[in-house]
C-alpha atoms as a PDB file:
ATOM      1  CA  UNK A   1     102.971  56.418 127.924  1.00  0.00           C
ATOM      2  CA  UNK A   2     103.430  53.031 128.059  1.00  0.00           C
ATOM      3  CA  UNK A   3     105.253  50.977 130.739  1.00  0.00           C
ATOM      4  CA  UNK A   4     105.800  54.328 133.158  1.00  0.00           C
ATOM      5  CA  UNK A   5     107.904  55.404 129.319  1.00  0.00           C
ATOM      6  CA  UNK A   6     107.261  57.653 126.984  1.00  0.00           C
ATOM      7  CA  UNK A   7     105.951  56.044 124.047  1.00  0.00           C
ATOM      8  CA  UNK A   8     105.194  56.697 120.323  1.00  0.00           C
ATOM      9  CA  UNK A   9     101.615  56.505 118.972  1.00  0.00           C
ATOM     10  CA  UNK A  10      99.734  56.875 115.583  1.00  0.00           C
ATOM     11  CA  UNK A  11      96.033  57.009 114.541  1.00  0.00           C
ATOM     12  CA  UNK A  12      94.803  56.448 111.641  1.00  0.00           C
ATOM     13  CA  UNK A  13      92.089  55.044 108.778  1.00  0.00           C
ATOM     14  CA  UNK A  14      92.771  52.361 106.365  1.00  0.00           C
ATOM     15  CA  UNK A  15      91.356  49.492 104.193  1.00  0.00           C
ATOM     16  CA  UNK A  16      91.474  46.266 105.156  1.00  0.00           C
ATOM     17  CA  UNK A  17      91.265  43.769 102.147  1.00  0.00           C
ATOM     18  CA  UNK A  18      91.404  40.981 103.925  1.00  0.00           C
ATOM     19  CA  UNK A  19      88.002  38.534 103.290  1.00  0.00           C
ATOM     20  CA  UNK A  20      85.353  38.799 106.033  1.00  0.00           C
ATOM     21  CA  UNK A  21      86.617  41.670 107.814  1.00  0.00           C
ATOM     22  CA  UNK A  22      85.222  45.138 107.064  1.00  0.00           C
ATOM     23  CA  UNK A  23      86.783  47.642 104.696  1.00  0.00           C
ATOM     24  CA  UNK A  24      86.805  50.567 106.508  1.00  0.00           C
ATOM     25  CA  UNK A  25      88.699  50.915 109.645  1.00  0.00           C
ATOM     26  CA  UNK A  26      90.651  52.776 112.149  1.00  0.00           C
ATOM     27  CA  UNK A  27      93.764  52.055 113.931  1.00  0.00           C
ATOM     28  CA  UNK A  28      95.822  52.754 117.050  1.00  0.00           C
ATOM     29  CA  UNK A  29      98.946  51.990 117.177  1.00  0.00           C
ATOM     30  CA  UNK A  30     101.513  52.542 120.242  1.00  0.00           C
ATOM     31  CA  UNK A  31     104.376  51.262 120.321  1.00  0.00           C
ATOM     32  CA  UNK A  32     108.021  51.055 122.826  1.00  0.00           C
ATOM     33  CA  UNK A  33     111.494  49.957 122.470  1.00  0.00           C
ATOM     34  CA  UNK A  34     113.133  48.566 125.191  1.00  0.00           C
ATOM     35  CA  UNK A  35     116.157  46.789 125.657  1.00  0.00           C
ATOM     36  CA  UNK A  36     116.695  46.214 121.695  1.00  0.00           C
ATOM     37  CA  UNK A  37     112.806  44.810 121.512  1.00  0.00           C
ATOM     38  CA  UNK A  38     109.938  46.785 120.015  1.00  0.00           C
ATOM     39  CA  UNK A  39     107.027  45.959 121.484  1.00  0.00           C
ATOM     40  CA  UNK A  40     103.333  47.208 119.948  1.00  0.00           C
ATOM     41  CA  UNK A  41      99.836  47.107 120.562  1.00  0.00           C
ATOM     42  CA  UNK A  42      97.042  47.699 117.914  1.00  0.00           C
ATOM     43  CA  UNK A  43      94.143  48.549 118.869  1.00  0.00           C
ATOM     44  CA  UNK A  44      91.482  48.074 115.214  1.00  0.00           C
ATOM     45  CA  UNK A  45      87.694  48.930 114.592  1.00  0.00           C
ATOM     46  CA  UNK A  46      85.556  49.891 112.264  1.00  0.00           C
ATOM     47  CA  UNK A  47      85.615  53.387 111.350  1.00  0.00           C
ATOM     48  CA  UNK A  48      81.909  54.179 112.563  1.00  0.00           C
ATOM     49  CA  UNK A  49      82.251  52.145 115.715  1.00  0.00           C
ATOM     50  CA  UNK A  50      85.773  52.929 117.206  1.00  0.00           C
ATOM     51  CA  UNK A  51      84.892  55.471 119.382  1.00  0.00           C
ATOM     52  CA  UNK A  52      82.766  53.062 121.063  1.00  0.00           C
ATOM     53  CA  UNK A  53      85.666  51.143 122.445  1.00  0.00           C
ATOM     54  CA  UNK A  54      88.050  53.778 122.585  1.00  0.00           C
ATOM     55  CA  UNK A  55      88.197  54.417 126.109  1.00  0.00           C
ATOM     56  CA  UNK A  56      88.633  50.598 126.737  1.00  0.00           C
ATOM     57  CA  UNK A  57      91.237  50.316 124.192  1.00  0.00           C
ATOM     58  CA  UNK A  58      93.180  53.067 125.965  1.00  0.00           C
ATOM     59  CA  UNK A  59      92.839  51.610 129.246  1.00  0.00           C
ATOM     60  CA  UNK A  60      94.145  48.151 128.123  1.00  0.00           C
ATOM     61  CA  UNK A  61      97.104  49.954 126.486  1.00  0.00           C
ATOM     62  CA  UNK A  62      97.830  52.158 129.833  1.00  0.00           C
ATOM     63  CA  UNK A  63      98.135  48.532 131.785  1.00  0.00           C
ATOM     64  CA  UNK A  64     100.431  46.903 129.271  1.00  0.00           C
ATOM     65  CA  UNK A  65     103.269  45.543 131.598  1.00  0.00           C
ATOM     66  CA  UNK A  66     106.946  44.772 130.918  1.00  0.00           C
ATOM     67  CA  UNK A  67     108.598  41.322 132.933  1.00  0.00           C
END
């Protein structure tokens, strides 16, 4: 949930290519749409260290506020 609404989420593992950031890492993504405007958070680590933050992560995404 996200908001007090029911929201979509997806986890998974990727590559990022991008120079100076490590290659191997996992996502979450959630994500709402309200009112005609998608809003989504990403949560990104490194695949050996995202469980580290995890719980974090989630709690940051459970307080995620709409004005």
């Amino acid at each position: 949930m996200l908001h007090g609404k029911y929201a979509y989420q997806v986890l998974y593992n990727g590559n990022n290519d991008a120079a100076g950031f490590p290659s191997n890492v996992r996502f979450l993504q959630v994500w709402l749409v309200e009112n005609a405007k998608a809003y989504l958070i990403t949560y990104t680590a490194e695949l050996n260290q995202f469980k580290n933050n995890f719980s974090i992560a989630k709690k940051m995404v459970q307080s995620f506020k709409l004005k």
